[in-house]
Protein backbone atom coordinates (compact mmCIF):
# COMPACT_ATOMS: atom_id res chain seq x y z
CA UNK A 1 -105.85 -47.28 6.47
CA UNK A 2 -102.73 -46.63 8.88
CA UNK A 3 -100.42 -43.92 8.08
CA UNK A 4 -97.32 -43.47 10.25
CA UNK A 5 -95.73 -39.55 10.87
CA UNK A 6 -92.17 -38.47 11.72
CA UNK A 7 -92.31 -35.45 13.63
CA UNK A 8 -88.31 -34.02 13.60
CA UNK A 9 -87.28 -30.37 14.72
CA UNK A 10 -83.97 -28.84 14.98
CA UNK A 11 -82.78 -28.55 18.45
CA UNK A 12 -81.98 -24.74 17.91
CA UNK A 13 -85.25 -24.12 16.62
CA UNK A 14 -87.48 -25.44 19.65
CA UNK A 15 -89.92 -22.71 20.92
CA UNK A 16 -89.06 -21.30 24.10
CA UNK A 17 -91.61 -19.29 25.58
CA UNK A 18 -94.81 -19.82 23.22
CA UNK A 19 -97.94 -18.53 24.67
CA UNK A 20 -101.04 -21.08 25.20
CA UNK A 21 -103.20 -18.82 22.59
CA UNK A 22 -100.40 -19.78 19.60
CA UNK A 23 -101.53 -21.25 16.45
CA UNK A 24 -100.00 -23.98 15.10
CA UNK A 25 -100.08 -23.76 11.01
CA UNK A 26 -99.05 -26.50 8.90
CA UNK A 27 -98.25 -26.16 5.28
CA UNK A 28 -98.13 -28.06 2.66
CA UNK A 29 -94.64 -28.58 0.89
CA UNK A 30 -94.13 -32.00 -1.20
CA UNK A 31 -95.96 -34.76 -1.44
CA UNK A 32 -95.60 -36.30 2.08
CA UNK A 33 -93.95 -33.80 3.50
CA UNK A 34 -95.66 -30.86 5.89
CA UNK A 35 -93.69 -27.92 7.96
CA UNK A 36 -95.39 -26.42 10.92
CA UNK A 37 -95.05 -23.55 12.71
CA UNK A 38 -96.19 -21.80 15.78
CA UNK A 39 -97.69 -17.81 15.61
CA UNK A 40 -98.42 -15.97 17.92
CA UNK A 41 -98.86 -12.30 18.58
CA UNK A 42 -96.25 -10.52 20.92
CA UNK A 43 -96.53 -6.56 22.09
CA UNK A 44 -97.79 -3.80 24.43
CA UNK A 45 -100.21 -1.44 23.47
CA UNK A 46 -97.35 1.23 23.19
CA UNK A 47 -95.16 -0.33 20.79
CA UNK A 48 -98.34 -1.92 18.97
CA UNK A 49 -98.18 -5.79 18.35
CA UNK A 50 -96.13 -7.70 16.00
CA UNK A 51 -96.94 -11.72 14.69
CA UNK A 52 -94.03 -13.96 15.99
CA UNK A 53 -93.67 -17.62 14.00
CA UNK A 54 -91.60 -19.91 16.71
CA UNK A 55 -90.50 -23.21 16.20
CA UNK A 56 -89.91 -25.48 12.79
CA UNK A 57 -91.40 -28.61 12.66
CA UNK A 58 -91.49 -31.14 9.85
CA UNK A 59 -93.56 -34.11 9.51
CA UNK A 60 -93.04 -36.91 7.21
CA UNK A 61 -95.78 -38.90 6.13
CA UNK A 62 -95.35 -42.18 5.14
CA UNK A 63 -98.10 -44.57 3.71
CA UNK A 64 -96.89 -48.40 4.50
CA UNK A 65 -95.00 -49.51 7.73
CA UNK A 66 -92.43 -50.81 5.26
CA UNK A 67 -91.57 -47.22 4.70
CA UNK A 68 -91.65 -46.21 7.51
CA UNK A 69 -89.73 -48.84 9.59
CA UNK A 70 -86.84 -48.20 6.53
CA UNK A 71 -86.44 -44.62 7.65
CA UNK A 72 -86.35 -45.20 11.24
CA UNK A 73 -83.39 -47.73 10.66
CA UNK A 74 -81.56 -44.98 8.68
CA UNK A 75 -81.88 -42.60 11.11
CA UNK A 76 -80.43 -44.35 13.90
CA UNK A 77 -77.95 -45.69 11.54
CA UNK A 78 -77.18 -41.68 11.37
């Protein structure tokens, strides 16, 4: 069974400098839709380290091509 994703983020919320030992989490928020995010600890050993999240992703899920070729129509229509 195909499924087809929309991956959208915010153009002020693209990652900048995200290190290549980030996690990317993704959780769960309706029934086809999922927000990610990237964390990623940031620090010396002076100042101790702190957990950064960077970036805000959403993904839309969408079970037919029907669906899915609807949504890409209105978003160009947008």
């Amino acid at each position: 069974m195909a499924k087809y994703i929309i991956v959208s983020i915010n153009p002020d919320d693209v990652p900048k400098k995200v290190p290549p030992d980030a996690k990317l989490k993704v959780h769960w928020v309706t029934e086809n839709i999922y927000n990610g995010n990237f964390f990623f600890k940031e620090g010396s050993l002076n100042e101790g380290s702190k957990t950064v999240r960077s970036g805000i992703f959403t993904c839309s899920l969408y079970k037919n091509e029907k669906d899915f070729l609807e949504e890409v129509e209105r978003r160009k229509k947008v």
